[in-house]
N, C-alpha and C. Protein backbone atom coordinates (compact mmCIF):
# COMPACT_ATOMS: atom_id res chain seq x y z
N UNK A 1 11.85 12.23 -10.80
CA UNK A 1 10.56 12.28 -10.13
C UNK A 1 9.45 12.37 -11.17
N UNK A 2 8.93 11.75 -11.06
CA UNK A 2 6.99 11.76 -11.78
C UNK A 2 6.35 12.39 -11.07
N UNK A 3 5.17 13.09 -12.32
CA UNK A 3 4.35 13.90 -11.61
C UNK A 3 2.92 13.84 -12.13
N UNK A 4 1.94 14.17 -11.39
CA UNK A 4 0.84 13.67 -10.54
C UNK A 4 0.04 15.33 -11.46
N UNK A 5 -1.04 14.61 -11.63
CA UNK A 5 -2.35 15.45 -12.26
C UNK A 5 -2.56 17.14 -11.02
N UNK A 6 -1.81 16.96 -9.63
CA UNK A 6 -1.95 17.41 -8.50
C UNK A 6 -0.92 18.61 -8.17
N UNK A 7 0.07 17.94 -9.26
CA UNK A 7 1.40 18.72 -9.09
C UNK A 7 2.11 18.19 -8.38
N UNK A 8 1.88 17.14 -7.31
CA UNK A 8 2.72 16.34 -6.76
C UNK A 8 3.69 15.33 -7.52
N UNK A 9 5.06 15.20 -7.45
CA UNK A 9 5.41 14.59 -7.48
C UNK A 9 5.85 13.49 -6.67
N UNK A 10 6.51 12.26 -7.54
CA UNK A 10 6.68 11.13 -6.61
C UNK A 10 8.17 11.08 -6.51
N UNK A 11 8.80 11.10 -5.22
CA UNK A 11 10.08 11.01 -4.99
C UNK A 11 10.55 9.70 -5.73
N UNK A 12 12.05 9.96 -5.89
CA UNK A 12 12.56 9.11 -6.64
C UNK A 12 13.19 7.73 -5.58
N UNK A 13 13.09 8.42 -3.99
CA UNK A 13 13.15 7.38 -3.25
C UNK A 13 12.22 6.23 -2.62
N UNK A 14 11.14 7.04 -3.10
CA UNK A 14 9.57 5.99 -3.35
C UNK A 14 10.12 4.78 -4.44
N UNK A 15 10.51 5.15 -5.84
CA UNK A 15 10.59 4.55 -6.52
C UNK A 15 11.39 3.50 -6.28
N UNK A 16 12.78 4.04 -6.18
CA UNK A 16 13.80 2.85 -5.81
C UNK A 16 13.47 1.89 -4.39
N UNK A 17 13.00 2.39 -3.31
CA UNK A 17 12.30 1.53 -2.33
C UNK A 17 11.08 0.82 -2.64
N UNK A 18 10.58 0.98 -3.39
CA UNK A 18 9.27 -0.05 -3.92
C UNK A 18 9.82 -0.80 -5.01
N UNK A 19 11.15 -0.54 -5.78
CA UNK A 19 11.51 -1.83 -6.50
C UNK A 19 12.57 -2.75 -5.21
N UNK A 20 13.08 -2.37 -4.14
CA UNK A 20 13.76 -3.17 -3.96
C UNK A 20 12.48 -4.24 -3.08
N UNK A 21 11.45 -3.49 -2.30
CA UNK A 21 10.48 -4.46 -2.04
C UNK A 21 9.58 -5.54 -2.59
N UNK A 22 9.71 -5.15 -4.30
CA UNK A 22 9.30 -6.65 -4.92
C UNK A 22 10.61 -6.90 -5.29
N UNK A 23 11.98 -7.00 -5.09
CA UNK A 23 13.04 -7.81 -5.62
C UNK A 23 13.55 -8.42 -4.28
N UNK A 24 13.89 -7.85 -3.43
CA UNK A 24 14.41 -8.49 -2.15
C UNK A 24 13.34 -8.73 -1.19
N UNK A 25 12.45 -8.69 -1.04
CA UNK A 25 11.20 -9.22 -0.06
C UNK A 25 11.72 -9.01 1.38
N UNK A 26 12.46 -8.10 1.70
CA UNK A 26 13.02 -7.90 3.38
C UNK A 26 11.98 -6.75 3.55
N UNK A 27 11.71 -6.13 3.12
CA UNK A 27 10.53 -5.35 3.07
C UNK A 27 8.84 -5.28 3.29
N UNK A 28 8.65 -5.17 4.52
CA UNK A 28 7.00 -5.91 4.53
C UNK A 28 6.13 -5.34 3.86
N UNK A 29 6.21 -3.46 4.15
CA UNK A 29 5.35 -2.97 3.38
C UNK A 29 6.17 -1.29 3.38
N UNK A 30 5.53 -0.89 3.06
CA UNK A 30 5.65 0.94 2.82
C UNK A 30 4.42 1.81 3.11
N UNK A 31 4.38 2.84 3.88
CA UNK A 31 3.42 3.58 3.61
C UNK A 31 4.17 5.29 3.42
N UNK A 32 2.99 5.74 2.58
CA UNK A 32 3.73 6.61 1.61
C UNK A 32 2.42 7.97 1.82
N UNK A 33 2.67 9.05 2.27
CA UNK A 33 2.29 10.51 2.10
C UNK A 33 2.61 11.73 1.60
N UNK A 34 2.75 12.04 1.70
CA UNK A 34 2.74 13.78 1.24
C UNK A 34 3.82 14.30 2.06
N UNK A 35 5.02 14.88 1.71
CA UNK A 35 5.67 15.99 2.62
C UNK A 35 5.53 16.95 2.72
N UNK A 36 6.33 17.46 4.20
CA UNK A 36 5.78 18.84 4.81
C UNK A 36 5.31 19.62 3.72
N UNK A 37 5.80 20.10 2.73
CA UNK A 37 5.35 21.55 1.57
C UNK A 37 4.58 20.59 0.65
N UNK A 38 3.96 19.43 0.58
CA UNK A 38 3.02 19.06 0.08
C UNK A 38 3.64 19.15 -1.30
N UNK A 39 5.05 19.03 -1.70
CA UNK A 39 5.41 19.10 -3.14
C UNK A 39 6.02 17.44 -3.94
N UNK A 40 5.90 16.22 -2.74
CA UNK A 40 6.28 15.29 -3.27
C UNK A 40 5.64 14.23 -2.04
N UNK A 41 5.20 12.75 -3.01
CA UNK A 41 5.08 11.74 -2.27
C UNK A 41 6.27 11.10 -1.33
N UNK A 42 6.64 10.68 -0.62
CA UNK A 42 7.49 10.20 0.29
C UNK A 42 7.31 9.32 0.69
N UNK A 43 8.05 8.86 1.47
CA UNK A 43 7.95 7.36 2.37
C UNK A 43 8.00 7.97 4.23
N UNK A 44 6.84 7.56 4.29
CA UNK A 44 6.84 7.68 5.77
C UNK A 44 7.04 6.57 6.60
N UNK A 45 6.90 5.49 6.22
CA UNK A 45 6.95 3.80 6.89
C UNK A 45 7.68 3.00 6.05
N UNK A 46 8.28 2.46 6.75
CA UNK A 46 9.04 1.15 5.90
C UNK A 46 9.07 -0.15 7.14
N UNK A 47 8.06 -1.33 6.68
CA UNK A 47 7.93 -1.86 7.71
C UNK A 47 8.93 -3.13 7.28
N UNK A 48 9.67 -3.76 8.46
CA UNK A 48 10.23 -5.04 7.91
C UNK A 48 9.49 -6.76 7.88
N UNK A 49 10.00 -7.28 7.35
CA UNK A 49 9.55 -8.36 6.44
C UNK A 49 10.30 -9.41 7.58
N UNK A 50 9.53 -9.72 8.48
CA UNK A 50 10.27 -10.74 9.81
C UNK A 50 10.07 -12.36 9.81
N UNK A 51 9.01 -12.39 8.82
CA UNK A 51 8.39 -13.90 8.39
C UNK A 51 9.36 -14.43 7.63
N UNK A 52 9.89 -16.27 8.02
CA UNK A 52 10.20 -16.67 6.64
C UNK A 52 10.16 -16.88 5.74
N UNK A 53 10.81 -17.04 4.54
CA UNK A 53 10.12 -17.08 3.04
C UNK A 53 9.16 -18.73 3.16
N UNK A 54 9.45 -19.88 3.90
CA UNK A 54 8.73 -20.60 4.22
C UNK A 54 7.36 -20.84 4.76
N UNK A 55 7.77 -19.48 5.84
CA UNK A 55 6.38 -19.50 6.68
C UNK A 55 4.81 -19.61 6.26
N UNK A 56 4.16 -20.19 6.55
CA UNK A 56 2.98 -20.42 6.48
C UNK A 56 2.03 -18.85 5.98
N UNK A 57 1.28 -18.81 5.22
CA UNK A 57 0.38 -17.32 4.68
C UNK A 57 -0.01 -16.24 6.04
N UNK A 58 -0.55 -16.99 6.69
CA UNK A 58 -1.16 -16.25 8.06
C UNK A 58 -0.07 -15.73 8.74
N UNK A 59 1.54 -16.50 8.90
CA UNK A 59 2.29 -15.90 9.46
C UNK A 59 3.27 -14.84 8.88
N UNK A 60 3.12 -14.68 7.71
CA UNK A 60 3.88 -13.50 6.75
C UNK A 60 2.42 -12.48 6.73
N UNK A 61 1.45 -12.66 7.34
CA UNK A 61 0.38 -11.63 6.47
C UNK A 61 0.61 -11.05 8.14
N UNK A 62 1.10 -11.09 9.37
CA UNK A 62 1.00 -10.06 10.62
C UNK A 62 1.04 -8.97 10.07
N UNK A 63 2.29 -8.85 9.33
CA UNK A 63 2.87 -7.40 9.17
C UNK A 63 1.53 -6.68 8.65
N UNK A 64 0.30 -6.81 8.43
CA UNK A 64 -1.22 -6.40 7.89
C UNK A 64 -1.41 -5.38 9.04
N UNK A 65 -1.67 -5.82 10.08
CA UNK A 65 -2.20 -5.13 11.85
C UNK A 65 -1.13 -4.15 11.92
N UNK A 66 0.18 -4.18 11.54
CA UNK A 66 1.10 -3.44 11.74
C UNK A 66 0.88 -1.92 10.73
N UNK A 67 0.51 -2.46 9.73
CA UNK A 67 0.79 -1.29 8.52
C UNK A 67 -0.65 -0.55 8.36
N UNK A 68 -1.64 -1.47 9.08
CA UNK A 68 -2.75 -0.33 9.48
C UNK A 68 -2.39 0.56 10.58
N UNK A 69 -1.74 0.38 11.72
CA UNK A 69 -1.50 1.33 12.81
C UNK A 69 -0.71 2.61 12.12
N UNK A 70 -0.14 2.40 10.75
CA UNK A 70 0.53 3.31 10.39
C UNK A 70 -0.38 4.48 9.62
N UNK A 71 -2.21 4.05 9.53
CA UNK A 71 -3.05 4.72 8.30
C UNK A 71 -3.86 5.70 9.55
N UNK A 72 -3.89 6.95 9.67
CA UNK A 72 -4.26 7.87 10.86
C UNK A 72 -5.86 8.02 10.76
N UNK A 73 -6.28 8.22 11.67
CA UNK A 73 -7.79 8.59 11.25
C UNK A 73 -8.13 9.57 10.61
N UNK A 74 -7.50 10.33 10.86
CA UNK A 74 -7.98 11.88 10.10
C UNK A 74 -6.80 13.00 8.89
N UNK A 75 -6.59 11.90 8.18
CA UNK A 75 -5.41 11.94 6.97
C UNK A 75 -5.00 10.96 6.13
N UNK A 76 -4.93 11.31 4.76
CA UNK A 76 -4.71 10.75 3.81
C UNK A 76 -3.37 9.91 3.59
N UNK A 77 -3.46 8.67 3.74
CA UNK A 77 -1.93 7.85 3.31
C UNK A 77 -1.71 6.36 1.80
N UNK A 78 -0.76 6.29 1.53
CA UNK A 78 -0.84 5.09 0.65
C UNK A 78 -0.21 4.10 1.20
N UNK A 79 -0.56 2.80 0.54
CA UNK A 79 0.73 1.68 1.08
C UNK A 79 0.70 0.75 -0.12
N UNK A 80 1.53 0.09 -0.11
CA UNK A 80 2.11 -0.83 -1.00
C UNK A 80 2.42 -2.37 0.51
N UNK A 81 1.66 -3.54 -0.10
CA UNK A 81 2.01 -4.43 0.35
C UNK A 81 2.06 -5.39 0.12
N UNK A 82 2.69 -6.76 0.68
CA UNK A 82 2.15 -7.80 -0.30
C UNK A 82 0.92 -8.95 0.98
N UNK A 83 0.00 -9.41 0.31
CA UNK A 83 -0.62 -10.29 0.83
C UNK A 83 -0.48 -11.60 0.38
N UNK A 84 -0.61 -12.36 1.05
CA UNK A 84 -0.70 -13.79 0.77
C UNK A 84 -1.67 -14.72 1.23
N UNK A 85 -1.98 -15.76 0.25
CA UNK A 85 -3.11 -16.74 0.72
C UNK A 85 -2.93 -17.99 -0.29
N UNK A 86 -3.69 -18.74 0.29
CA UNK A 86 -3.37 -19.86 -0.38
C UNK A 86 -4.51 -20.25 -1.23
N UNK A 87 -4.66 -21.34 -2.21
CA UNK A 87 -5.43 -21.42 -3.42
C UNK A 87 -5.44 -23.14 -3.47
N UNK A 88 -6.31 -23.65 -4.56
CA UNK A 88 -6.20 -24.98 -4.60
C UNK A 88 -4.92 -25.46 -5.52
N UNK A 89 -3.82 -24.46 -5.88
CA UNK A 89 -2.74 -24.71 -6.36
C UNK A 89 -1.74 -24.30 -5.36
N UNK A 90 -2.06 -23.76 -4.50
CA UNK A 90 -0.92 -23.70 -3.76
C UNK A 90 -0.45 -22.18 -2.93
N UNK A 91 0.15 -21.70 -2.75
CA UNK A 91 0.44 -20.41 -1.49
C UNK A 91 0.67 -19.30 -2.74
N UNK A 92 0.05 -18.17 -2.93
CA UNK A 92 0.32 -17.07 -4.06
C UNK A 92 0.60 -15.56 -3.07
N UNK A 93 0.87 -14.81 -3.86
CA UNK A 93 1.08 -13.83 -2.96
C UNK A 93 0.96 -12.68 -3.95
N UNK A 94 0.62 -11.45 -3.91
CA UNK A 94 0.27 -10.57 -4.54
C UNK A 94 0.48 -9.36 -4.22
N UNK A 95 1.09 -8.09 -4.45
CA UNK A 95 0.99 -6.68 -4.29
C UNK A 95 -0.21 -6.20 -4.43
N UNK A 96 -0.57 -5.46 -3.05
CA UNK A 96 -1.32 -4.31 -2.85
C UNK A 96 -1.37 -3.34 -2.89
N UNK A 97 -2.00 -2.23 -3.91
CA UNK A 97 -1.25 -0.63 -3.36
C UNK A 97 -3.03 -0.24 -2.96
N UNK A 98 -2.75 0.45 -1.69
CA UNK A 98 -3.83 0.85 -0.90
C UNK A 98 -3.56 2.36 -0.84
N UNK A 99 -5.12 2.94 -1.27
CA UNK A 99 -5.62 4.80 -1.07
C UNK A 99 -6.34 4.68 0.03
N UNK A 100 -5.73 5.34 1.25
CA UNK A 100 -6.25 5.54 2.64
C UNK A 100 -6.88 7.06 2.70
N UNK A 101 -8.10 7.24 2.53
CA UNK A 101 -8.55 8.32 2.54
C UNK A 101 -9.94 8.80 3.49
N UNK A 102 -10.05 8.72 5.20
CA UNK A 102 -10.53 8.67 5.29
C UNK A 102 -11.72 9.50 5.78
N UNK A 103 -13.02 8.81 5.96
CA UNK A 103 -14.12 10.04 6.25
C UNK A 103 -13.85 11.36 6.86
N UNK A 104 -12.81 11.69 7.62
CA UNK A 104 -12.61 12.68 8.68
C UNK A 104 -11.25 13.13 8.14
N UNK A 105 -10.85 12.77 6.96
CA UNK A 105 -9.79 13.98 6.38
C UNK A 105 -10.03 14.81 5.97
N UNK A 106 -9.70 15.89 5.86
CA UNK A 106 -10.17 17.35 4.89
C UNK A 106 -10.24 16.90 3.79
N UNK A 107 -11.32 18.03 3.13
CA UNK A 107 -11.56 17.42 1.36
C UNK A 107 -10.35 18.03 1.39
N UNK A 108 -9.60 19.26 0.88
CA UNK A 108 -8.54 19.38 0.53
C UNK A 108 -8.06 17.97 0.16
N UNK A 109 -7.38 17.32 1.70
CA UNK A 109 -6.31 16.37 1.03
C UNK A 109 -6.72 15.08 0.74
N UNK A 110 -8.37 14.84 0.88
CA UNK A 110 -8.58 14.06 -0.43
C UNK A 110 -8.59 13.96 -1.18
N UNK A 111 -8.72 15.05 -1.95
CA UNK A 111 -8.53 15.67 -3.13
C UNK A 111 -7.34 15.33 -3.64
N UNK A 112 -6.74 15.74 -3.15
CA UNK A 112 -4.91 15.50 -3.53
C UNK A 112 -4.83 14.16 -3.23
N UNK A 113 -4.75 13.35 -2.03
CA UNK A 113 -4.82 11.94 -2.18
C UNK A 113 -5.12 11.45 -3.84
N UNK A 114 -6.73 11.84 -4.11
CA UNK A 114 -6.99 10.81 -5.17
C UNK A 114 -6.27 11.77 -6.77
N UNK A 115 -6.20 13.19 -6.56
CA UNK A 115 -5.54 13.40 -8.05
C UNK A 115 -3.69 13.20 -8.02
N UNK A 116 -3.40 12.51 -7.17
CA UNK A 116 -2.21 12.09 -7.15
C UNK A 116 -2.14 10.55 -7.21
N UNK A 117 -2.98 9.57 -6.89
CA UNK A 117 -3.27 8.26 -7.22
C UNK A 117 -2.72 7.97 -8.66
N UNK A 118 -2.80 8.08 -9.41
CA UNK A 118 -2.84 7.89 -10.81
C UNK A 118 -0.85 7.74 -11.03
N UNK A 119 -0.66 9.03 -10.80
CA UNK A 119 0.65 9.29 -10.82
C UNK A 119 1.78 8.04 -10.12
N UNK A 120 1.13 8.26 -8.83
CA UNK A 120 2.27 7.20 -7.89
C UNK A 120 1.77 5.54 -8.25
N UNK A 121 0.86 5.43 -8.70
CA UNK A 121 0.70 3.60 -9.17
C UNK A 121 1.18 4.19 -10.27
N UNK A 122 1.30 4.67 -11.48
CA UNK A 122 1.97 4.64 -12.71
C UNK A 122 3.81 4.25 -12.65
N UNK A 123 4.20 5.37 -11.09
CA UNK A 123 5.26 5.40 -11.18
C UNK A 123 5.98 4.01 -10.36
N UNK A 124 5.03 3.08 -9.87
CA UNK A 124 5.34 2.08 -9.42
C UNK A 124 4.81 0.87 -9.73
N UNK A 125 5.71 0.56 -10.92
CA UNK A 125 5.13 -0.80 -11.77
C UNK A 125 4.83 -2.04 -11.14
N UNK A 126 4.09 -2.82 -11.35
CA UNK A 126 4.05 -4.47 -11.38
C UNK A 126 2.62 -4.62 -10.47
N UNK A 127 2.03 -3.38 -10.24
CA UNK A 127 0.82 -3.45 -9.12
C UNK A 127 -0.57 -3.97 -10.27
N UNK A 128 -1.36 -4.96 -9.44
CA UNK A 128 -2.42 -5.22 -10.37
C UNK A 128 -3.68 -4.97 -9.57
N UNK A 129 -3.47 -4.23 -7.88
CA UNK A 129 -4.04 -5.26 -6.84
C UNK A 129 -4.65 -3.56 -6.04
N UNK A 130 -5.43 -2.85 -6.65
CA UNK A 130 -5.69 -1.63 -5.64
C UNK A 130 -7.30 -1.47 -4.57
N UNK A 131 -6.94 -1.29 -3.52
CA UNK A 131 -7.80 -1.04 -2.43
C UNK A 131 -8.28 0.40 -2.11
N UNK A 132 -9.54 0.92 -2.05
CA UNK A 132 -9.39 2.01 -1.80
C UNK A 132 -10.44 2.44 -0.57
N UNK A 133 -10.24 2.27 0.53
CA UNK A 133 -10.62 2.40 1.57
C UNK A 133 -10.62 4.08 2.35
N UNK A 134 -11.98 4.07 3.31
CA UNK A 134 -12.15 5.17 3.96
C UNK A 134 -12.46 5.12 5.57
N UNK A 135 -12.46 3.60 5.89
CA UNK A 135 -12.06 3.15 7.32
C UNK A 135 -11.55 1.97 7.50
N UNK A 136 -11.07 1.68 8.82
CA UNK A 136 -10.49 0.34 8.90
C UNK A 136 -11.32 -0.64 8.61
N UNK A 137 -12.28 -0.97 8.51
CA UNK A 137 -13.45 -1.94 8.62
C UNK A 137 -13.19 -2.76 6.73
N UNK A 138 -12.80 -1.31 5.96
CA UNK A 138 -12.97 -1.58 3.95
C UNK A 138 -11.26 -2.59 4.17
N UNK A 139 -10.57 -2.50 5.30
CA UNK A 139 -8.98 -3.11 5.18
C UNK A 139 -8.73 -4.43 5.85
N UNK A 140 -10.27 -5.16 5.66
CA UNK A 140 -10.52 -6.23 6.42
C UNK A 140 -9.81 -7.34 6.08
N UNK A 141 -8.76 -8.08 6.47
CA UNK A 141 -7.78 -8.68 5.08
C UNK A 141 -8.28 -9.72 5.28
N UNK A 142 -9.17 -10.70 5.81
CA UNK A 142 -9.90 -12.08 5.76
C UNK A 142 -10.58 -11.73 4.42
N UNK A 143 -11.77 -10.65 4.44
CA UNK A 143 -12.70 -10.34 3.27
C UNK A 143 -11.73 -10.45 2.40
N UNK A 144 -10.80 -9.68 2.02
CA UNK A 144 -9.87 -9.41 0.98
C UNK A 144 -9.30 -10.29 0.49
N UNK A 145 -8.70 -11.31 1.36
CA UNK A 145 -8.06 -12.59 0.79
C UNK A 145 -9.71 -13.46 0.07
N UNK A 146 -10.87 -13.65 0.57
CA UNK A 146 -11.98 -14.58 0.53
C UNK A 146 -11.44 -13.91 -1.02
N UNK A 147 -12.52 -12.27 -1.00
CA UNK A 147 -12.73 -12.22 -2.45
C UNK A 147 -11.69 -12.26 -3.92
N UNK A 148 -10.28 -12.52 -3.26
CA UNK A 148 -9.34 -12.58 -3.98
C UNK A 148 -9.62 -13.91 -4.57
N UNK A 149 -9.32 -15.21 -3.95
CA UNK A 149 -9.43 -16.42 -3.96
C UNK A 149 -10.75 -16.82 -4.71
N UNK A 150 -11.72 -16.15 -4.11
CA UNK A 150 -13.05 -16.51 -5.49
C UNK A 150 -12.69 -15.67 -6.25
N UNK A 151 -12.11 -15.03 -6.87
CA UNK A 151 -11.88 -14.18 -8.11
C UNK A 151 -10.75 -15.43 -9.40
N UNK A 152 -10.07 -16.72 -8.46
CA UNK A 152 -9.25 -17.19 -9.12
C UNK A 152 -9.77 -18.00 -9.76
């Protein structure tokens, strides 16, 4: 387990479930909190990956609507996902790791949300791609894909 500026550590089953989600892609996304004694990150969601590896961008990106129903209004969560869109070269797809922290959580566990940030993207390599949102409105994935795509 790795550990976090917070004292939190990151379970080691975070770790091994976020490598098998960029190696086997059956995995849509993860969302990841705090357990009960607040002494380690965890996996609270593990969503599945129902699109074909063929399918068209729009139809692998559903699992998006899904893995927001999993981010609460009034508590801190992470996720790891992948998005996809297409480019004038062709269909790309990219890891997301998202800090859900929003207006109506206690500072407390914002606090901890963000001095544990550091820790759990360290401990989960290959991410280039972070979001850090405080309502559904910042997890707009049209905006997100636009400004991705002009960024290329």
């Amino acid at each position: 387990m790795s550990g976090s500026a917070s004292g939190v550590k990151v379970d080691n089953a975070v770790i091994e479930k976020f490598h098998e989600f960029k190696i086997k892609k059956q995995i849509g996304y993860l969302v990841l909190g705090f357990s009960n004694d607040i002494s380690k990150i965890v996996i609270l969601k593990e969503g599945a990956n129902t699109a074909p590896q063929n399918a068209p961008s729009a139809e692998k990106n559903k699992k998006w609507a899904e893995m927001l129903e999993e981010l609460p209004e009034n508590d801190v969560r992470y996720a790891v996902i992948d998005i996809f869109y297409e480019t004038s070269e062709g269909s790309r797809a990219e890891i997301f790791f998202i800090s859900w922290a929003p207006d109506t959580a206690t500072i407390k566990r914002k606090m901890l949300c963000a001095s544990s940030k550091d820790a759990l993207k360290n401990a989960l390599q290959g991410i280039r791609n972070h979001l850090q949102a405080t309502c559904k409105s910042d997890l707009d994935l049209a905006a997100i894909i636009s400004e991705k795509t002009k960024s290329k």
